[in-house]
C-alpha atoms as a PDB file:
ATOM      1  CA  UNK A   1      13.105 321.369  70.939  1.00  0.00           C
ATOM      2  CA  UNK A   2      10.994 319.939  73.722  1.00  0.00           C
ATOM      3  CA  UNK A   3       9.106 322.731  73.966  1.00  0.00           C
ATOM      4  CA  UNK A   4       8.161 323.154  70.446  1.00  0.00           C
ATOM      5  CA  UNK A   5       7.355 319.179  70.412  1.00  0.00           C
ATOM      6  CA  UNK A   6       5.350 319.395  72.987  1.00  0.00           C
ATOM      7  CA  UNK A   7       2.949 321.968  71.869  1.00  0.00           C
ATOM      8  CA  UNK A   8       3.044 320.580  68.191  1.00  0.00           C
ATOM      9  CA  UNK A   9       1.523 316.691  69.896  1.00  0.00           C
ATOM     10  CA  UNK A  10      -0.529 318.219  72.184  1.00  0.00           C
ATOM     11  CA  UNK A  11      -1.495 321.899  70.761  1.00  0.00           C
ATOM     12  CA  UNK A  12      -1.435 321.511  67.317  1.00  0.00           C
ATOM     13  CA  UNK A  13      -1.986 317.323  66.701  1.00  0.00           C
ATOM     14  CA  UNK A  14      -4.506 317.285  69.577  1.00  0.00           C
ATOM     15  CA  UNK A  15      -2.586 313.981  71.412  1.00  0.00           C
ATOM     16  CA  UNK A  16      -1.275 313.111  74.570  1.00  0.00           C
ATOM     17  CA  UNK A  17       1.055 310.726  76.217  1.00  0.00           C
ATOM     18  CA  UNK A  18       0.181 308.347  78.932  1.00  0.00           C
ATOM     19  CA  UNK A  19       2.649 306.468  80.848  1.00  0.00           C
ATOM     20  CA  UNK A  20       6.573 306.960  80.676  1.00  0.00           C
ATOM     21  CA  UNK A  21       9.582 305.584  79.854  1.00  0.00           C
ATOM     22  CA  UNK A  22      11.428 303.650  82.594  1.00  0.00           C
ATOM     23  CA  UNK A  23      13.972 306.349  83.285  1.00  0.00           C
ATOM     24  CA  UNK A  24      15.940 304.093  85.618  1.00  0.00           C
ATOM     25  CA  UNK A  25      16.618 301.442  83.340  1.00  0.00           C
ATOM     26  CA  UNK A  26      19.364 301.793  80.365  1.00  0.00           C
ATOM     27  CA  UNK A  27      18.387 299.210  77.933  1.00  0.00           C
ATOM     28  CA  UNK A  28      15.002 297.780  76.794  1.00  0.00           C
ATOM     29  CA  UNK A  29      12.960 297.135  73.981  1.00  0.00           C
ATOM     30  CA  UNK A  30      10.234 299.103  73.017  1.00  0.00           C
ATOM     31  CA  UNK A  31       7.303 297.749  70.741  1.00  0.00           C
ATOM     32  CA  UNK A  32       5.191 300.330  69.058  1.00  0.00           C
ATOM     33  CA  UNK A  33       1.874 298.844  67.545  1.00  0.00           C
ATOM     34  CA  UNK A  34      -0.527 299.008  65.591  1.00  0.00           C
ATOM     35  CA  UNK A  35       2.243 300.021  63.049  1.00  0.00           C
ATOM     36  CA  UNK A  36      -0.168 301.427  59.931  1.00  0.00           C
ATOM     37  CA  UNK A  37       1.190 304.809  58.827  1.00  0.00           C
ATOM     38  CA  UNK A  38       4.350 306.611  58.408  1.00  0.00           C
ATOM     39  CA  UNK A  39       2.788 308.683  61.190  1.00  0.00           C
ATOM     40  CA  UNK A  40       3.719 306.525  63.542  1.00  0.00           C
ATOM     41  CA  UNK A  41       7.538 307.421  63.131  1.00  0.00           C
ATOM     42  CA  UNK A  42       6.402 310.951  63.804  1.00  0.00           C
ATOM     43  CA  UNK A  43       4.408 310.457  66.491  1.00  0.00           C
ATOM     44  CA  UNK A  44       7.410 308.332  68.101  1.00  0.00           C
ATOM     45  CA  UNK A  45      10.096 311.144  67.590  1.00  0.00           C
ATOM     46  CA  UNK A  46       7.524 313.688  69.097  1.00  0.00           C
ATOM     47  CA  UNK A  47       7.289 311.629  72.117  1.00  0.00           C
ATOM     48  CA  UNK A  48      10.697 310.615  72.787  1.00  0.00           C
ATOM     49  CA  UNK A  49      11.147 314.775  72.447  1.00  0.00           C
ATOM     50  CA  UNK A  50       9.086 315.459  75.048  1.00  0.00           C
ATOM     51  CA  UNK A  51       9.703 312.699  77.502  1.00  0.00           C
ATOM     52  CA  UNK A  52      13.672 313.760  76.182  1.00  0.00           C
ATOM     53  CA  UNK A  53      14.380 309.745  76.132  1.00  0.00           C
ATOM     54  CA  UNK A  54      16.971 308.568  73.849  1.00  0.00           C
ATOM     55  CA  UNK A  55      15.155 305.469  71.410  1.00  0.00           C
ATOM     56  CA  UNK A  56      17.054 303.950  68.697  1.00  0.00           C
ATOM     57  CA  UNK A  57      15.372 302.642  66.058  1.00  0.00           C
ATOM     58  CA  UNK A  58      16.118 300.053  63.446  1.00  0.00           C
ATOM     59  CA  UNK A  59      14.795 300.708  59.598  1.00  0.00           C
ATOM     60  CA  UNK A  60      15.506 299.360  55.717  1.00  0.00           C
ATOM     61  CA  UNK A  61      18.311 300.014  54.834  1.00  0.00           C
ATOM     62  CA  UNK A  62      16.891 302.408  51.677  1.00  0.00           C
ATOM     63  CA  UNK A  63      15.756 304.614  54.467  1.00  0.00           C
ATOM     64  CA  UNK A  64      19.311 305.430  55.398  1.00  0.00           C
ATOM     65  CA  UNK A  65      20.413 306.354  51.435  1.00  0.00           C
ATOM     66  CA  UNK A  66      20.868 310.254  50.758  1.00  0.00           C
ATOM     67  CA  UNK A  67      19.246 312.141  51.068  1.00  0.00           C
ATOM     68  CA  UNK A  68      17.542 311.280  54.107  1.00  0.00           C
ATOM     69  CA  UNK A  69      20.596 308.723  55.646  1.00  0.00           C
ATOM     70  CA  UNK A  70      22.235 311.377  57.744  1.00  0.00           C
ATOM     71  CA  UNK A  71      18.995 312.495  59.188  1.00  0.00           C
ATOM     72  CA  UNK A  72      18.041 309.261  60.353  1.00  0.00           C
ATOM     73  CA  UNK A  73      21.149 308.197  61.844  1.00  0.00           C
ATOM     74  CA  UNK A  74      21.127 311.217  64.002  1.00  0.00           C
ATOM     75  CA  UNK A  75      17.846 310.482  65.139  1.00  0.00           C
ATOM     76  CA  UNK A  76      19.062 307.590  66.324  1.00  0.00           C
ATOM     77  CA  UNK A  77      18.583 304.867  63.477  1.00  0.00           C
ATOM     78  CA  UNK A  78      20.547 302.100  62.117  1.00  0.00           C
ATOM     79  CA  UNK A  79      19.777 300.349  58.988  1.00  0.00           C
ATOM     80  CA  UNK A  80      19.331 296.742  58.494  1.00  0.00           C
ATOM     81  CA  UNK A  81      19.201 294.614  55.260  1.00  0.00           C
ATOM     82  CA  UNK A  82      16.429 292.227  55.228  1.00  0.00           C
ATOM     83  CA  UNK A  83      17.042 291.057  52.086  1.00  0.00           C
ATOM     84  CA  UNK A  84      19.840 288.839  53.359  1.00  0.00           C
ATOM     85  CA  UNK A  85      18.979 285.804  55.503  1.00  0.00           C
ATOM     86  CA  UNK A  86      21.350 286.988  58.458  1.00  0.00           C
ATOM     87  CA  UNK A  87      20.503 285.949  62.205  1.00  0.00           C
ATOM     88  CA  UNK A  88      18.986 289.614  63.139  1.00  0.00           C
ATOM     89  CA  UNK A  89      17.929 289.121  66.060  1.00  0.00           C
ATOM     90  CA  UNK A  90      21.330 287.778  67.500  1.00  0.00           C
ATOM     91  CA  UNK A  91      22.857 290.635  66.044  1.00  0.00           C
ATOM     92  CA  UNK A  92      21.101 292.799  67.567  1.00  0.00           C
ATOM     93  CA  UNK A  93      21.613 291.018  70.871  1.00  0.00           C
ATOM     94  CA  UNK A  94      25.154 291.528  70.203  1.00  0.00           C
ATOM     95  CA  UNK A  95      24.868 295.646  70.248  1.00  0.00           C
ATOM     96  CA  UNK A  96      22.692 295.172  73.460  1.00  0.00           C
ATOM     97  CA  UNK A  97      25.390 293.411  75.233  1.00  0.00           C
ATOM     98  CA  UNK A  98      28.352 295.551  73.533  1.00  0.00           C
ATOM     99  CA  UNK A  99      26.319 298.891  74.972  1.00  0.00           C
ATOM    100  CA  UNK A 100      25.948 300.681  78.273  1.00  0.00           C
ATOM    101  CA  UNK A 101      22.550 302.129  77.240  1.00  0.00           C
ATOM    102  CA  UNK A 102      20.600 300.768  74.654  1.00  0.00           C
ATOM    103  CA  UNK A 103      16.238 300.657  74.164  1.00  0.00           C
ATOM    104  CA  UNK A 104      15.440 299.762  70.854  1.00  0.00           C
ATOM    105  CA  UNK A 105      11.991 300.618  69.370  1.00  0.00           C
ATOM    106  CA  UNK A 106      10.596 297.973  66.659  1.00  0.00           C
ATOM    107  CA  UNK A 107       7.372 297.011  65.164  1.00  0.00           C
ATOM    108  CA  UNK A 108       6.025 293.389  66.442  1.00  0.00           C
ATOM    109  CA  UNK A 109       4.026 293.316  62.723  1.00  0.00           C
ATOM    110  CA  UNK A 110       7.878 294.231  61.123  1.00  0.00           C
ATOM    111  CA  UNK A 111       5.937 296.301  58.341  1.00  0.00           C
ATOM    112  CA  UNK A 112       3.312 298.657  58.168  1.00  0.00           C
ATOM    113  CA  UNK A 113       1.335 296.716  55.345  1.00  0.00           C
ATOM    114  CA  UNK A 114      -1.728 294.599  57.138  1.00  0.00           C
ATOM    115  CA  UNK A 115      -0.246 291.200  58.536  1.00  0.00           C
ATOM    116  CA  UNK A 116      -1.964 288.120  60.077  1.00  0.00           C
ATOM    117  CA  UNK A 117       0.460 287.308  62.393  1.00  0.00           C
ATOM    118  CA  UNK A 118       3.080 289.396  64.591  1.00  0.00           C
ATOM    119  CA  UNK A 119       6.941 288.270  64.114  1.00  0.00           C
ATOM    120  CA  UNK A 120       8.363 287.644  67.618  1.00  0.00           C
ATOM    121  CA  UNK A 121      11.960 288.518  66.866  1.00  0.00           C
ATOM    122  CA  UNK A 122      11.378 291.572  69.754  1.00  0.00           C
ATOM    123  CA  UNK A 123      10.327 289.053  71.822  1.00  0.00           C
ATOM    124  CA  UNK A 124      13.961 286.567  71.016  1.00  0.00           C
ATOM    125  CA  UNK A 125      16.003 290.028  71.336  1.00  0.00           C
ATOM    126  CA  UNK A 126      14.433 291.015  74.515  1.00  0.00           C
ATOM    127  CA  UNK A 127      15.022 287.336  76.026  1.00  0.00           C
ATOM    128  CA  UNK A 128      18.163 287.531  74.112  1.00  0.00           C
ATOM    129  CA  UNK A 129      19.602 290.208  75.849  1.00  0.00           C
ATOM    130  CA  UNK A 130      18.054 289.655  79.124  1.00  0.00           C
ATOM    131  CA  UNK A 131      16.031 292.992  79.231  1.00  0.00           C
ATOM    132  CA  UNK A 132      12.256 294.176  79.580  1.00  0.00           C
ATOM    133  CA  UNK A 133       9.781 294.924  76.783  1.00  0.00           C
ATOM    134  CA  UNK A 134       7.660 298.294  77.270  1.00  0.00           C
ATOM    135  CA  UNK A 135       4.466 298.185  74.911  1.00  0.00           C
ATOM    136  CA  UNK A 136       3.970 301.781  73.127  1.00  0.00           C
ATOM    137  CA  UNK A 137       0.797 302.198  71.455  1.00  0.00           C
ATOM    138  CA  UNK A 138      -0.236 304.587  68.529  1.00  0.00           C
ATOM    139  CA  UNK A 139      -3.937 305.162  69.280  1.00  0.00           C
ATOM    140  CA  UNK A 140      -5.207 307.510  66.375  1.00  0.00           C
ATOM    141  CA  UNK A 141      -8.776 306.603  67.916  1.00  0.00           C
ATOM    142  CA  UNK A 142      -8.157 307.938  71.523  1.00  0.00           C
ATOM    143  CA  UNK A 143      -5.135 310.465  69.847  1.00  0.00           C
ATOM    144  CA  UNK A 144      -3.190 309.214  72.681  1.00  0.00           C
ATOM    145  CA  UNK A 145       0.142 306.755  72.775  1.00  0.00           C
ATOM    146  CA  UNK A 146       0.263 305.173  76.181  1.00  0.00           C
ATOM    147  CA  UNK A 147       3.179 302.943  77.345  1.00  0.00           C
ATOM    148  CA  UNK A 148       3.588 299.740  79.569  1.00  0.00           C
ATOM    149  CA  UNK A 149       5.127 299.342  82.485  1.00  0.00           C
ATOM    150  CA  UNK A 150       8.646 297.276  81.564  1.00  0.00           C
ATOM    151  CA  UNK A 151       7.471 293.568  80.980  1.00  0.00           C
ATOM    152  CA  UNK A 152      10.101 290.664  81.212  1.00  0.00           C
ATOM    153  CA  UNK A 153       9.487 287.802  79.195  1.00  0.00           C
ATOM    154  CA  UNK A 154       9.260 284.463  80.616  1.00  0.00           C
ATOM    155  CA  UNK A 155       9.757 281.043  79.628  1.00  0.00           C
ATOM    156  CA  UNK A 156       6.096 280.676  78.079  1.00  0.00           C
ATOM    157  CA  UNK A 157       6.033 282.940  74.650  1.00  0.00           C
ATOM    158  CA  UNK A 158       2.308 281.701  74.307  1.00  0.00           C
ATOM    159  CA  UNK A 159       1.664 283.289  77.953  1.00  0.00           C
ATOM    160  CA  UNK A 160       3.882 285.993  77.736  1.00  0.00           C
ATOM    161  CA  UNK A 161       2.194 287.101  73.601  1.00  0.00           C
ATOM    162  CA  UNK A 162      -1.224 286.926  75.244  1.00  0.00           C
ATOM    163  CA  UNK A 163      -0.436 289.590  77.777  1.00  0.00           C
ATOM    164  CA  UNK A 164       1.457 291.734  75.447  1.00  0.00           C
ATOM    165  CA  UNK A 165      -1.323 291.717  72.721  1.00  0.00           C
ATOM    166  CA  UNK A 166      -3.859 292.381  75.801  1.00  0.00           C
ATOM    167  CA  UNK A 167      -2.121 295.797  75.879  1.00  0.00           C
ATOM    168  CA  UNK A 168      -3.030 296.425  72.346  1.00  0.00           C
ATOM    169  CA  UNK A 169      -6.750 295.753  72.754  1.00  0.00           C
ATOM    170  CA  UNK A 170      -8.975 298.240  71.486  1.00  0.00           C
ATOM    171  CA  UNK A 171      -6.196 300.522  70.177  1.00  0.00           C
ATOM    172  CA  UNK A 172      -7.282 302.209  66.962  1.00  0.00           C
ATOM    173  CA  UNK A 173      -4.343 302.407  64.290  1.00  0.00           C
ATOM    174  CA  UNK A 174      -3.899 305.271  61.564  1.00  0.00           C
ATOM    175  CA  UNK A 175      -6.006 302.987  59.471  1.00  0.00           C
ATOM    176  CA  UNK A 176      -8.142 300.847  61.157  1.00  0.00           C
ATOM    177  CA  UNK A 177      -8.415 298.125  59.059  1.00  0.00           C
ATOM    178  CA  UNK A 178      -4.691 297.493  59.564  1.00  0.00           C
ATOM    179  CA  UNK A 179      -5.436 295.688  62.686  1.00  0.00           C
ATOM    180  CA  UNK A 180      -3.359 294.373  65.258  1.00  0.00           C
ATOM    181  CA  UNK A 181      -2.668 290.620  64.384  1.00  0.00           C
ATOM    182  CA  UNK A 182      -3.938 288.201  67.292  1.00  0.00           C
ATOM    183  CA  UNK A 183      -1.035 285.774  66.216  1.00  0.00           C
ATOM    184  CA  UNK A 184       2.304 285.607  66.290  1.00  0.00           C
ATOM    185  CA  UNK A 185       5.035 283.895  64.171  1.00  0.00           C
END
């Protein structure tokens, strides 16, 4: 399957991958942005093929309703429902600290619709759970998704969402005008 990935992103799509996942680390969260296309899911499973990583991934909870459900949760997906006001983001600091190996992709914008401001819940898990952040970016312009070094948040979220969206700069989503909010909730 790595094989076939491979040559699909980079033969067929015309993309390539710069940067790595930290191999030596077994949990982290991964944010993926600027999150404008369904593409971006594809793009994400093509490069955790070929860089054979294992990312979970959270989604609506429709997503995971048949027929599609079982796919998903093999892929390594768990739904959530966000039309309850539950405490997320400690839950999901809960499977972080009940798991040996855990990296958990998410979109900072939560959505792929245009948004003002990023949510920070990554940022709360990631503190949370007392592991990095590695930035993954899906740069239709360049038709290249680089990643970050691991990043551990500090104690200034101001500080620590400048250098994160610094990452981001430049990067050209699926559609453009989708851009990548300069704020942060």
């Amino acid at each position: 399957m790595q094989i076939l990935s491979k040559f699909i992103y980079t033969k067929l799509f015309g993309w390539k991958i710069v940067g790595t996942f930290p191999a030596d680390l077994k949990k982290y969260v991964v944010i993926g942005a600027p999150h404008t296309s369904y593409w971006d899911f594809v793009i994400g499973m093509f490069v955790r093929s070929i860089l054979n990583e294992k990312i979970n991934f959270i989604g609506k909870a429709s997503l995971f309703n048949p027929p599609f459900g079982y796919i998903f949760r093999k892929l390594g997906g768990t739904p959530v429902d966000r039309s309850k006001s539950n405490n997320l983001v400690d839950a999901i600091v809960q499977v972080f600290n009940s798991k040996e190996y855990f990296r958990l992709a998410l979109s900072p914008e939560g959505t792929r619709k245009k948004v003002a401001q990023w949510k920070t819940g990554f940022y709360y898990i990631a503190k949370g759970a007392k592991v990095p952040i590695v930035m993954f970016t899906f740069d239709f312009g360049k038709k290249q998704v680089a990643l970050s070094k691991p990043f551990y948040p500090t104690e200034s979220l101001d500080e620590d969402m400048k250098f994160i969206q610094e990452f981001y700069k430049g990067v050209k989503g699926k559609y453009p005008e989708e851009r990548i909010a300069q704020q942060y909730l």
